[in-house]
Protein backbone atom coordinates (compact mmCIF):
# COMPACT_ATOMS: atom_id res chain seq x y z
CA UNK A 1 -122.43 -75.61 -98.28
CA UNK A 2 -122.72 -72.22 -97.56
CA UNK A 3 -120.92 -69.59 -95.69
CA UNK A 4 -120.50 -71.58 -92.85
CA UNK A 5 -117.90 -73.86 -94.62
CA UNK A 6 -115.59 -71.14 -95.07
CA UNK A 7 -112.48 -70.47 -92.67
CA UNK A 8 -111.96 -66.53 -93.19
CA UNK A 9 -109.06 -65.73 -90.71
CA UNK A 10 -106.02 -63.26 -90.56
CA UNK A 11 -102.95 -64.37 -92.06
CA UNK A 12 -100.22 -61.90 -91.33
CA UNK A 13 -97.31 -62.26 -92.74
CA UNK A 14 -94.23 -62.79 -90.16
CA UNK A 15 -91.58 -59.15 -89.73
CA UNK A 16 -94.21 -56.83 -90.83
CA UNK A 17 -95.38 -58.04 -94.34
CA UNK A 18 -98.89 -57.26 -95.50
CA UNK A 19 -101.78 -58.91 -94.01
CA UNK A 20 -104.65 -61.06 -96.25
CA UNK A 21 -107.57 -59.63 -95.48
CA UNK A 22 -110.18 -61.77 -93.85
CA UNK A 23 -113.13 -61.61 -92.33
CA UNK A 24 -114.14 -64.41 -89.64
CA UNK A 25 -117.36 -66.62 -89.93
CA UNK A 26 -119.39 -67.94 -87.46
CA UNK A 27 -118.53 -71.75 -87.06
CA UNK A 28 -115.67 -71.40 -89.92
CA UNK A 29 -113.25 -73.45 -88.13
CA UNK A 30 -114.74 -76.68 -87.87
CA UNK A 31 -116.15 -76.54 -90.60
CA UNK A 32 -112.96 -75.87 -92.09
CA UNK A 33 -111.36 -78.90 -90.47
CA UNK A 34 -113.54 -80.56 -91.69
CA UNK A 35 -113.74 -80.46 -95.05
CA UNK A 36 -109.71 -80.65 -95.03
CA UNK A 37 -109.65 -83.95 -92.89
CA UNK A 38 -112.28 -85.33 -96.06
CA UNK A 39 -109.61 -83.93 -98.54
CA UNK A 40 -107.02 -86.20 -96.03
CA UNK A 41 -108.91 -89.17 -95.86
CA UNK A 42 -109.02 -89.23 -99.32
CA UNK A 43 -105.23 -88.11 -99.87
CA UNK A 44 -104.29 -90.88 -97.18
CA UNK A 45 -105.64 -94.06 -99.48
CA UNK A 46 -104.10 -93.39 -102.02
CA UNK A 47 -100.90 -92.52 -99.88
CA UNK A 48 -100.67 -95.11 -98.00
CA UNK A 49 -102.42 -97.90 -99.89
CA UNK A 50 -101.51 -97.61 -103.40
CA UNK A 51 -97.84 -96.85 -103.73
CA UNK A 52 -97.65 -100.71 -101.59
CA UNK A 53 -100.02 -102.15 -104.18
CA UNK A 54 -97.85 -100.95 -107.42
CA UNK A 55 -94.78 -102.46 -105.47
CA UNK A 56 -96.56 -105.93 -105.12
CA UNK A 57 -97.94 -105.64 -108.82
CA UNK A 58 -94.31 -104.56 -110.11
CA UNK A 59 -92.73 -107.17 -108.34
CA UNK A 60 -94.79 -110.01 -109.81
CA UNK A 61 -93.35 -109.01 -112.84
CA UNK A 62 -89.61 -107.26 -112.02
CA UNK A 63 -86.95 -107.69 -109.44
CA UNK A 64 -84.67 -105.04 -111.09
CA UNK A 65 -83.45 -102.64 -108.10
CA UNK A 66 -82.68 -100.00 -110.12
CA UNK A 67 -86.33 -99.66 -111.62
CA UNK A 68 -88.07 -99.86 -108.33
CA UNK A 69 -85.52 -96.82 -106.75
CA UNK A 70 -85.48 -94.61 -109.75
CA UNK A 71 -89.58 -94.81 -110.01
CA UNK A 72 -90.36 -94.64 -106.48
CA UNK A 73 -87.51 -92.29 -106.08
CA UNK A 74 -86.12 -90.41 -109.28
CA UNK A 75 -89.39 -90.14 -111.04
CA UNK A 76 -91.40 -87.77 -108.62
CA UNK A 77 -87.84 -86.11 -107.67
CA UNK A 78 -87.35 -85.17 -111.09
CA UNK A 79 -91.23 -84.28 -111.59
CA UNK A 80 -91.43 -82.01 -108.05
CA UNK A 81 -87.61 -80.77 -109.63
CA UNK A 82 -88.46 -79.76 -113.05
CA UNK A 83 -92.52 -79.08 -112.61
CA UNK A 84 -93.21 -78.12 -109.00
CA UNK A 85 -91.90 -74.75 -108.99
CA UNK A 86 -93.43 -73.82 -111.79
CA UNK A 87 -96.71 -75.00 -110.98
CA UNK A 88 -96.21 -73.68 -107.37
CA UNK A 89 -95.10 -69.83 -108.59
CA UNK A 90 -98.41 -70.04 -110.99
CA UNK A 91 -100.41 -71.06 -107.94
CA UNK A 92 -99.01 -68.46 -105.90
CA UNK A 93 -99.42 -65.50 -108.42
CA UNK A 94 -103.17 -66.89 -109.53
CA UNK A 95 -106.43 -65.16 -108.24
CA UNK A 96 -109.39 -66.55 -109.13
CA UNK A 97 -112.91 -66.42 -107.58
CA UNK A 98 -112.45 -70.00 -106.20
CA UNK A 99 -108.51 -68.55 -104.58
CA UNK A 100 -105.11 -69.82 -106.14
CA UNK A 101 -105.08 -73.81 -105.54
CA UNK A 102 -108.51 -74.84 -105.60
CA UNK A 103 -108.59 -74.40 -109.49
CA UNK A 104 -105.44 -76.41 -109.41
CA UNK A 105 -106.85 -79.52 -106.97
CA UNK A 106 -109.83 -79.50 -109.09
CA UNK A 107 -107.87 -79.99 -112.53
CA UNK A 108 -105.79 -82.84 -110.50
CA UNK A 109 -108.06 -84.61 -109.17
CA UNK A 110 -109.67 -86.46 -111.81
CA UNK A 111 -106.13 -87.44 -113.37
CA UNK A 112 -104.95 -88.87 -110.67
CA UNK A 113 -108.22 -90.92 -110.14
CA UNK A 114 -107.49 -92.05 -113.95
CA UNK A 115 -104.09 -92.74 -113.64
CA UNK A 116 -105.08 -95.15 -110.36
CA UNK A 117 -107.64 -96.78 -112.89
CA UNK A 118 -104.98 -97.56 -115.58
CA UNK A 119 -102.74 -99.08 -112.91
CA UNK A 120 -105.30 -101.35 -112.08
CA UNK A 121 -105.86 -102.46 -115.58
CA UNK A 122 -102.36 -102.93 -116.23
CA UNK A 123 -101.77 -106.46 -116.42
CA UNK A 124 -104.80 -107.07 -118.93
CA UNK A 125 -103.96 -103.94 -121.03
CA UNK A 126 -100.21 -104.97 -121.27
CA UNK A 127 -101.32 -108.53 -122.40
CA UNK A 128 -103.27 -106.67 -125.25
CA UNK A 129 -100.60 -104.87 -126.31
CA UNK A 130 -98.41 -107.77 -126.57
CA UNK A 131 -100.92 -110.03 -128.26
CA UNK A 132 -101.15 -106.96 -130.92
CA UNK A 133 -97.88 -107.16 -131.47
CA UNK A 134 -97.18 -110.38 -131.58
CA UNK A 135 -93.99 -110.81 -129.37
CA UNK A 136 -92.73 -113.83 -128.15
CA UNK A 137 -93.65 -115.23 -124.81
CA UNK A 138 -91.14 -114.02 -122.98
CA UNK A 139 -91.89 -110.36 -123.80
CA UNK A 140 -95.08 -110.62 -122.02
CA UNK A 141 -93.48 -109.12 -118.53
CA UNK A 142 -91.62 -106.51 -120.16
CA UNK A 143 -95.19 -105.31 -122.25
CA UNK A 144 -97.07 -105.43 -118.67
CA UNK A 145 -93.61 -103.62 -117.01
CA UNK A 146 -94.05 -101.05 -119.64
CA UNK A 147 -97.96 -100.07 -119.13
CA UNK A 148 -97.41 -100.31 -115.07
CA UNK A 149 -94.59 -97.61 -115.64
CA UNK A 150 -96.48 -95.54 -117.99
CA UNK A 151 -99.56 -95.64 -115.55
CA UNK A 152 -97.30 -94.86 -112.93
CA UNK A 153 -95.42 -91.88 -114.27
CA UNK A 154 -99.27 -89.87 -115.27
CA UNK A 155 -99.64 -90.69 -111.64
CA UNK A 156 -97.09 -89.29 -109.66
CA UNK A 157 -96.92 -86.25 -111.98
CA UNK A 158 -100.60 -84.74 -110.78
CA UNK A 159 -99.70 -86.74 -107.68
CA UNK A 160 -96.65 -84.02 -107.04
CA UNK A 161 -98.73 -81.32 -107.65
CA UNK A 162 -101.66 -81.98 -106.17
CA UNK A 163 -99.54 -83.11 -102.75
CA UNK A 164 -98.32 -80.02 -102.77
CA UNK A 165 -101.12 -77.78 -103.70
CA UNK A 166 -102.91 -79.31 -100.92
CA UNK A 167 -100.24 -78.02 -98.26
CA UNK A 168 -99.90 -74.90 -99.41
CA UNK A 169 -104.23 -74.36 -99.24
CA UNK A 170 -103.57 -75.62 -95.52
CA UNK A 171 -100.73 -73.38 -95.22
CA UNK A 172 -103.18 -70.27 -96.56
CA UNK A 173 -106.27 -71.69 -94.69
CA UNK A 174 -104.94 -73.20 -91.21
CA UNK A 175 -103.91 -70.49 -88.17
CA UNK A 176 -99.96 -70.70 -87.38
CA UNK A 177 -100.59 -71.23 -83.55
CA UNK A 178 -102.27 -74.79 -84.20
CA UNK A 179 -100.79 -75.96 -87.44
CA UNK A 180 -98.39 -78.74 -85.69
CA UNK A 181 -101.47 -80.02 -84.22
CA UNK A 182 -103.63 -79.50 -87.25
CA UNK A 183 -101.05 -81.81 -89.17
CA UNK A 184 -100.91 -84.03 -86.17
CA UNK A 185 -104.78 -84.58 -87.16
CA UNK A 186 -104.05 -85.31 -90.30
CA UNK A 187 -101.20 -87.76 -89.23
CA UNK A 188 -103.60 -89.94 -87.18
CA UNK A 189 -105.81 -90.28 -90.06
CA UNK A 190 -103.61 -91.23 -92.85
CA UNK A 191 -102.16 -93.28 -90.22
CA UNK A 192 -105.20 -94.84 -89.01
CA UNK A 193 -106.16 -95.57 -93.22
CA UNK A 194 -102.57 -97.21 -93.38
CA UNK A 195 -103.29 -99.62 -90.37
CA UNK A 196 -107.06 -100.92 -91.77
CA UNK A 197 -105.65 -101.20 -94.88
CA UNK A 198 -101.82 -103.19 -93.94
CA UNK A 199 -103.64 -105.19 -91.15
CA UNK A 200 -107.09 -105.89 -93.43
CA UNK A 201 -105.83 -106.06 -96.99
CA UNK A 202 -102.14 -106.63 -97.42
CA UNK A 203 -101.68 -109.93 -96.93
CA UNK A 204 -101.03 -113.56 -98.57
CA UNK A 205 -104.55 -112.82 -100.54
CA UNK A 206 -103.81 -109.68 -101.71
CA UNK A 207 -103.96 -110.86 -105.51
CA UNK A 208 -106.89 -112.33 -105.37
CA UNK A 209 -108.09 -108.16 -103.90
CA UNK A 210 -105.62 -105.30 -105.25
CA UNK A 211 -107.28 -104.50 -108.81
CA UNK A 212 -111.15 -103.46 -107.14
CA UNK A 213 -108.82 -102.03 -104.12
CA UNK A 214 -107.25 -99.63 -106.58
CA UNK A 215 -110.68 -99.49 -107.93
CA UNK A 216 -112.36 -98.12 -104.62
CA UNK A 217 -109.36 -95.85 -103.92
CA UNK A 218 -109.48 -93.81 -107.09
CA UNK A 219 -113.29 -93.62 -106.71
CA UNK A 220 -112.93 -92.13 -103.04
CA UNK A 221 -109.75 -89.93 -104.02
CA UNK A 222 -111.83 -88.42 -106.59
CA UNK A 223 -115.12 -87.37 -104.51
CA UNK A 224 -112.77 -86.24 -101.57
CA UNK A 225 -111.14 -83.96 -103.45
CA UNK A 226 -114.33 -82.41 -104.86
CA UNK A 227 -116.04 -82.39 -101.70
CA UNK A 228 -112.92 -80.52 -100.51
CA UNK A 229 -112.94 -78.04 -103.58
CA UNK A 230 -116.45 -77.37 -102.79
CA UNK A 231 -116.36 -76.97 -98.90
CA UNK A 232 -113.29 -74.59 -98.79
CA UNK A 233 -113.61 -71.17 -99.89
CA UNK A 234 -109.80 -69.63 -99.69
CA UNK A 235 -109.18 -66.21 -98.14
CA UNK A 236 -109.03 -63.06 -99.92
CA UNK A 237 -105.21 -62.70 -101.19
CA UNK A 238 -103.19 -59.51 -102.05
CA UNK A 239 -102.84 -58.65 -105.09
CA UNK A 240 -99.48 -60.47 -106.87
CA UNK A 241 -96.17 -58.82 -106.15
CA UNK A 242 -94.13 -58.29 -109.84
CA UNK A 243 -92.18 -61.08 -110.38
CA UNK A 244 -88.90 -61.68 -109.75
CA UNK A 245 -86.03 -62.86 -111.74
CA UNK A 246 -84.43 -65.92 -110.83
CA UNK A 247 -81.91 -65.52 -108.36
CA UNK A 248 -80.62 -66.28 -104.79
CA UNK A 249 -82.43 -62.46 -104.06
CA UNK A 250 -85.72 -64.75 -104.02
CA UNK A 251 -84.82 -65.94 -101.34
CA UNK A 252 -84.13 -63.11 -98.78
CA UNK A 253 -86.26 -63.09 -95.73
CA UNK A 254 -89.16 -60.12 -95.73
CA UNK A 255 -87.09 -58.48 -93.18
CA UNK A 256 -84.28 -58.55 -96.29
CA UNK A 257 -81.89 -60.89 -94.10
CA UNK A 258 -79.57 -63.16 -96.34
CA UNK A 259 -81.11 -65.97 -98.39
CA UNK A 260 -78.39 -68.38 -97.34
CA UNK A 261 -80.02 -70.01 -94.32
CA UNK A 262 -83.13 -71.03 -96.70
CA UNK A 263 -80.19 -72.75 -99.15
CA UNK A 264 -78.68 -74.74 -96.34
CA UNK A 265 -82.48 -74.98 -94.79
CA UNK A 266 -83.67 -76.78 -97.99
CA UNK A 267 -80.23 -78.82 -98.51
CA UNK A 268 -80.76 -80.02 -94.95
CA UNK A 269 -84.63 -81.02 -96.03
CA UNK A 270 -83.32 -82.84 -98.76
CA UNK A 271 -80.59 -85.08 -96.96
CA UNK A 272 -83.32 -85.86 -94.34
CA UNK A 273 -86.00 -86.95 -96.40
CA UNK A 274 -83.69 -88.93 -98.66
CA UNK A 275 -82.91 -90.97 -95.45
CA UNK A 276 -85.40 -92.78 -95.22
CA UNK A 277 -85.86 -93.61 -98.66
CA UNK A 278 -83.70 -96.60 -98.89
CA UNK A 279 -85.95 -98.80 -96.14
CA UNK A 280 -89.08 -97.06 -97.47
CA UNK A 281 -88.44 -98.18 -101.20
CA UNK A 282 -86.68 -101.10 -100.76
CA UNK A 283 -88.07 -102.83 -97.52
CA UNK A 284 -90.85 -104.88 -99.37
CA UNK A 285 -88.36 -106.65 -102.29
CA UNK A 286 -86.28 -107.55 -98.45
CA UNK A 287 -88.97 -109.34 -97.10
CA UNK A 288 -87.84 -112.47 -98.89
CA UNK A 289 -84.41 -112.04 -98.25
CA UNK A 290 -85.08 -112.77 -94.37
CA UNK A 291 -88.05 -114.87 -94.51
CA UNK A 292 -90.64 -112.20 -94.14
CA UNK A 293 -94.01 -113.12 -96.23
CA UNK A 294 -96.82 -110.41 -97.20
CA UNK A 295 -98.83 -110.79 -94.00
CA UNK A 296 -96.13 -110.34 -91.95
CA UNK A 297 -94.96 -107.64 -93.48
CA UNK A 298 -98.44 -105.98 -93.40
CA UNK A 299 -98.60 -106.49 -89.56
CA UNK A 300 -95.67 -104.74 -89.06
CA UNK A 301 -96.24 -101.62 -90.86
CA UNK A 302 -99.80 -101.99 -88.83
CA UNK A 303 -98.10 -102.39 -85.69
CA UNK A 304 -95.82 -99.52 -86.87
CA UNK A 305 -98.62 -97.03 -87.80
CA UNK A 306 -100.45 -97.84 -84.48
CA UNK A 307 -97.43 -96.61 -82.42
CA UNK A 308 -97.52 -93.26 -84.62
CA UNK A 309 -101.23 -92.87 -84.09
CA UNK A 310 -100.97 -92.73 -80.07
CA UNK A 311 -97.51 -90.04 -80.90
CA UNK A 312 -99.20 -87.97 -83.24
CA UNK A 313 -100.97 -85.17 -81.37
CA UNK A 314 -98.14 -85.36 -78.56
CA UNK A 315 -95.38 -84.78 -81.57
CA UNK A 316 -97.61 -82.06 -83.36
CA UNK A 317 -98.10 -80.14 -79.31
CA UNK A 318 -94.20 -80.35 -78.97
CA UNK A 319 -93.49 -79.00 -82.46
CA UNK A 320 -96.10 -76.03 -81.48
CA UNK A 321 -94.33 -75.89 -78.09
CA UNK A 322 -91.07 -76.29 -79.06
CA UNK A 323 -90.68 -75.43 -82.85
CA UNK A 324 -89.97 -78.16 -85.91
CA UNK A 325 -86.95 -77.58 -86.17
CA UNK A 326 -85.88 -78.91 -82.24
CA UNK A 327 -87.90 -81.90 -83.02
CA UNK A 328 -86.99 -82.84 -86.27
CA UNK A 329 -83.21 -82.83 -84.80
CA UNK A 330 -83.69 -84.96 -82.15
CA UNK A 331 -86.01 -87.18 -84.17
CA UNK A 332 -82.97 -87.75 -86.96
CA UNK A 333 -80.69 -88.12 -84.38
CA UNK A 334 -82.41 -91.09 -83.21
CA UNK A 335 -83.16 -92.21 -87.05
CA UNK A 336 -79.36 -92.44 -87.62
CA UNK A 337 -78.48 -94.32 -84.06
CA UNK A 338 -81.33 -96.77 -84.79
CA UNK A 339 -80.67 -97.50 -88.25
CA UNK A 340 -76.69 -98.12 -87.55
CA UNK A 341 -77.87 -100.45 -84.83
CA UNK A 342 -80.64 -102.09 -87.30
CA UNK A 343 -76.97 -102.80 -90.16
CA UNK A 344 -75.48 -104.73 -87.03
CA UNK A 345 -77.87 -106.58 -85.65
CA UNK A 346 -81.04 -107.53 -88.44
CA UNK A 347 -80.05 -110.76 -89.29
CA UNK A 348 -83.80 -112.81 -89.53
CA UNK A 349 -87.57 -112.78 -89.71
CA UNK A 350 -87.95 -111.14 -86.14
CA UNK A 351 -85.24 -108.51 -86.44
CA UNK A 352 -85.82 -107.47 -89.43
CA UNK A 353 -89.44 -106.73 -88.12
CA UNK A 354 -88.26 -105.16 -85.01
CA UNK A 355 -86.12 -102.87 -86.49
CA UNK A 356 -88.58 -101.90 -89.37
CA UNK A 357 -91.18 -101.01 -87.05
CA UNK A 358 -88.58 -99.32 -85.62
CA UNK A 359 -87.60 -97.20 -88.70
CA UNK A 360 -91.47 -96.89 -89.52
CA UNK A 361 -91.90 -95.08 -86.04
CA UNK A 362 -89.23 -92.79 -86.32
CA UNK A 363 -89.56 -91.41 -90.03
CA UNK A 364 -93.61 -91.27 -89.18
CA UNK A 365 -92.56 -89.14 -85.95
CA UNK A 366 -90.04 -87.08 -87.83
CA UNK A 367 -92.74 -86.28 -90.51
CA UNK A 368 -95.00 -85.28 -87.95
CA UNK A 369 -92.69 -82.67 -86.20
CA UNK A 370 -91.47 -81.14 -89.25
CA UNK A 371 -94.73 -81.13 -91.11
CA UNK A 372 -95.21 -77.27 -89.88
CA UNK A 373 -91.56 -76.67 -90.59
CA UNK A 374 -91.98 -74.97 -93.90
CA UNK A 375 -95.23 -73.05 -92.71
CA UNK A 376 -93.76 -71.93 -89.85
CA UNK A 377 -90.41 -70.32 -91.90
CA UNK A 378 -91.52 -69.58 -95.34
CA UNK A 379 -93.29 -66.00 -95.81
CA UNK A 380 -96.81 -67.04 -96.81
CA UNK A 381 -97.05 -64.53 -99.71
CA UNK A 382 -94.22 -66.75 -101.85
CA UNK A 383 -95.06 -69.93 -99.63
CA UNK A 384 -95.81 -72.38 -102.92
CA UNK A 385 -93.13 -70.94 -104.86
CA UNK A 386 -90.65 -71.50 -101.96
CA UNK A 387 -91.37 -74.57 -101.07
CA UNK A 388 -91.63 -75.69 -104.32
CA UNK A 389 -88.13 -74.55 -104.69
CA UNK A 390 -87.28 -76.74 -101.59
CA UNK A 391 -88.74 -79.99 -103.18
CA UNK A 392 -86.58 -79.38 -106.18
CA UNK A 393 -83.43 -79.19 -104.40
CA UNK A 394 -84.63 -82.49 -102.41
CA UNK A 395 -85.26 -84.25 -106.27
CA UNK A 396 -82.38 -83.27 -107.25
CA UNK A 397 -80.55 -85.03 -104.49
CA UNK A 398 -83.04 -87.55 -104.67
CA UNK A 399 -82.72 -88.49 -108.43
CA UNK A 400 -79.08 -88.86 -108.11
CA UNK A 401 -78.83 -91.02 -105.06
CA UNK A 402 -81.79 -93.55 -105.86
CA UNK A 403 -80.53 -94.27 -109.11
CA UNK A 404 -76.73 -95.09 -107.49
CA UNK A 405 -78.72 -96.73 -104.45
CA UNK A 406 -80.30 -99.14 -107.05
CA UNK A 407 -77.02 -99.76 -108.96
CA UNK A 408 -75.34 -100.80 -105.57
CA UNK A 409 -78.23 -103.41 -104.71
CA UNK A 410 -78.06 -105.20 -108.49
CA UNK A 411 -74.09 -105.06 -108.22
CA UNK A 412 -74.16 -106.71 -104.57
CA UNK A 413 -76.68 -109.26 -105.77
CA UNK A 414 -79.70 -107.56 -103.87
CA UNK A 415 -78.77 -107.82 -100.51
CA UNK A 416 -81.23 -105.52 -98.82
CA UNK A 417 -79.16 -105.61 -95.69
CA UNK A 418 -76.96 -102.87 -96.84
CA UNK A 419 -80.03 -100.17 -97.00
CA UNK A 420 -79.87 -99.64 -93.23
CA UNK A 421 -76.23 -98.88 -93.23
CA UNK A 422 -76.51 -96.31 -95.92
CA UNK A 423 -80.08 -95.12 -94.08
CA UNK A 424 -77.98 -94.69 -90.67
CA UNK A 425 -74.69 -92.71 -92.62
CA UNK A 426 -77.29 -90.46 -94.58
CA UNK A 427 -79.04 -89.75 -90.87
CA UNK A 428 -75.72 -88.76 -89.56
CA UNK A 429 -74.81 -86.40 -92.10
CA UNK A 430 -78.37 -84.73 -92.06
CA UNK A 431 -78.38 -84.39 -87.85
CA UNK A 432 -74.60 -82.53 -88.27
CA UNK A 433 -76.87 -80.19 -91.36
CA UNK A 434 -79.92 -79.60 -88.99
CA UNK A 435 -77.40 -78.94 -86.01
CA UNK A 436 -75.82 -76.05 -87.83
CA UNK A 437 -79.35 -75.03 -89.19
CA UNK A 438 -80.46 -74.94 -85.95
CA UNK A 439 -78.26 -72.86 -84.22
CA UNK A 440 -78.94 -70.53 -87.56
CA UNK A 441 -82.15 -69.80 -87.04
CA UNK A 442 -81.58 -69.25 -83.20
CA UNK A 443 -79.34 -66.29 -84.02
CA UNK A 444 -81.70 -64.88 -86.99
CA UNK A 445 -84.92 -64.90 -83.75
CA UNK A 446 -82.66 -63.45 -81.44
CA UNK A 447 -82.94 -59.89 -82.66
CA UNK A 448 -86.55 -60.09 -83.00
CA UNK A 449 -86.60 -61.35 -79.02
CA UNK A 450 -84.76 -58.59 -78.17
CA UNK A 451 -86.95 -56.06 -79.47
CA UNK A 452 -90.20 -57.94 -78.21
């Protein structure tokens, strides 16, 4: 690859901290783009692609509520809780010749490719297990349950980590001024994998498809994420400050200011990602509820994903324009009006539809606006470690509330009509969060104004 794959720029640290020396290349940023929109391509089908095919393999087999919420939701909460930081203060304090998280993407990269592999084979390596052991016939689903959730847990614990690894290289690669618009990029990509692959692939014939689907995926995760690791050469870093002891001190500002905004900064995070979760995890098991089949389902998370290609650059220029934070509150405003209105009026097949492309739209958008949110506030030195920090607090929440989210569908006999009330509540108390964080950070800027 050369030279010319490499990005070298200046990344000072906001208030003064020190500056990574770098040293600019002759055609370094596209070629940097480049090689990070591979790594995306690659990230986006499995992202978008297989966490719908486990659902439709899991639910041949289990309609218990609770399972579905606490491993789409609990499981990688409590893995980004008790393993990201970790993992992310590692990454932050390593120097190697290849930087601090290429060595990391490049150990992760071939177990999540295996773990994709053994979900595929699930089914046929459950039924060996249960012929081995002789169980009766109606064990066989529980055997198969078992290998799809052992499958699933290898995956989503490299799947945390790499995730976030591969942030916080675009966060130590990408320049500040264009990183809304960078992850507006990567937006219409993953986007544009998620329609082929809902309007192409997820339909009525999908079982007949998803094993050598999962198949392809795993293969084209894999040699994405070494083309990536080879393309990419990270900055030079600063040597590792000494580490600290844990305590809220971590969290002061370079300038020293109090660490309490990031606290209510990363409780707010938390409350607006776990929004969404309850149409996100649940909204496939509804289809049948309101007379939605697979194809129709995959149209309208098509349809949905369209609509978010066309916003994504717009939505990454305002967030550049106008900072995450302003568009991430007016965005979850809207989340919690529409998904109140989607509790009183989804009643069929064509509302339901509506009002998920509806909630599709509107967590895509929010994503998109706050996607630079982190970059933009976090000093860049303790970036990993901090957000890290930030996706523990949101697993903590997370854990807690998909588990009790799960126990309320099974007690109300599954009816999937309730997961748009608690969406639109959840919204509600997140936009009063992001208000007060908000007008926060305003006052924390408005010294620095003053003295530019």
């Amino acid at each position: 690859m050369g030279q010319h794959s490499v990005m070298r720029r200046d990344c000072t640290e906001a208030r003064g901290a020190p500056a990574i020396a770098v040293a600019a290349v002759s055609l370094g940023l596209p070629a940097l783009f480049f090689f990070l929109l591979l790594g995306d391509l690659a990230w986006s089908l499995k992202e978008r692609a297989l966490p719908d095919l486990f659902k439709f393999q899991l639910r041949e087999f289990s309609q218990d509520a609770t399972l579905l919420n606490v491993l789409f939701g609990a499981l990688p909460s409590a893995i980004a809780m008790f393993i990201g930081p970790v993992v992310g203060a590692w990454s932050d304090r390593t120097r190697t010749r290849f930087g601090r998280r290429i060595p990391f993407l490049l150990a992760c990269a071939p177990l999540v490719s295996a773990s994709m592999v053994g979900l595929a084979f699930s089914e046929p390596l459950g039924d060996a297990l249960w012929q081995w052991a002789g169980a009766s016939a109606g064990m066989r689903g529980r055997y198969i349950v078992a290998c799809m959730c052992f499958f699933w847990t290898f995956y989503e614990i490299f799947t945390v980590l790499a995730n976030a690894l591969f942030i916080a290289l675009v966060n130590d690669t990408v320049p500040q001024r264009i990183m809304g618009r960078f992850f507006g990029m990567f937006r219409i990509i993953s986007l544009g994998v998620g329609v082929a692959f809902f309007y192409f692939v997820f339909g009525n014939e999908l079982p007949a498809v998803a094993r050598p689907v999962m198949l392809a995926i795993a293969a084209a995760y894999l040699a994405g994420f070494l083309a990536l690791c080879k393309g990419v050469r990270e900055p030079q870093y600063p040597p590792p400050t000494p580490a600290q002891r844990a305590s809220l001190q971590v969290l002061r500002g370079d300038d020293g200011t109090s660490p309490w905004f990031y606290v209510l900064l990363f409780v707010t995070l938390a409350i607006a990602t776990i929004c969404v979760l309850p149409v996100n995890i649940n909204s496939y098991n509804a289809i049948s509820q309101f007379g939605v089949d697979r194809t129709d389902y995959g149209r309208a998370v098509a349809a949905a994903y369209s609509i978010s290609i066309v916003l994504a650059m717009p939505v990454g220029w305002l967030a550049d324009r106008f900072h995450p934070l302003r568009v991430g509150f007016v965005t979850l405003v809207l989340y919690a009006l529409s998904m109140l209105g989607a509790w009183e009026f989804v009643a069929g097949r064509m509302s339901f539809l509506v009002w998920f492309v509806v909630h599709a739209v509107l967590a895509g958008t929010f994503l998109t606006g706050t996607a630079a949110l982190l970059p933009r506030l976090l000093p860049r030195t303790r970036f990993s470690s901090l957000a890290a920090l930030s996706a523990s607090i949101t697993g903590l929440l997370t854990v807690f509330f998909t588990i009790e989210l799960g126990a309320l569908l099974d007690a109300n006999g599954r009816d999937f009509h309730v997961i748009f009330l608690v969406a639109g509540l959840l919204a509600s108390l997140g936009s009063a969060f992001w208000f007060v964080v908000l007008v926060l950070h305003r006052r924390r800027q408005a010294p620095a104004d003053q003295r530019s």
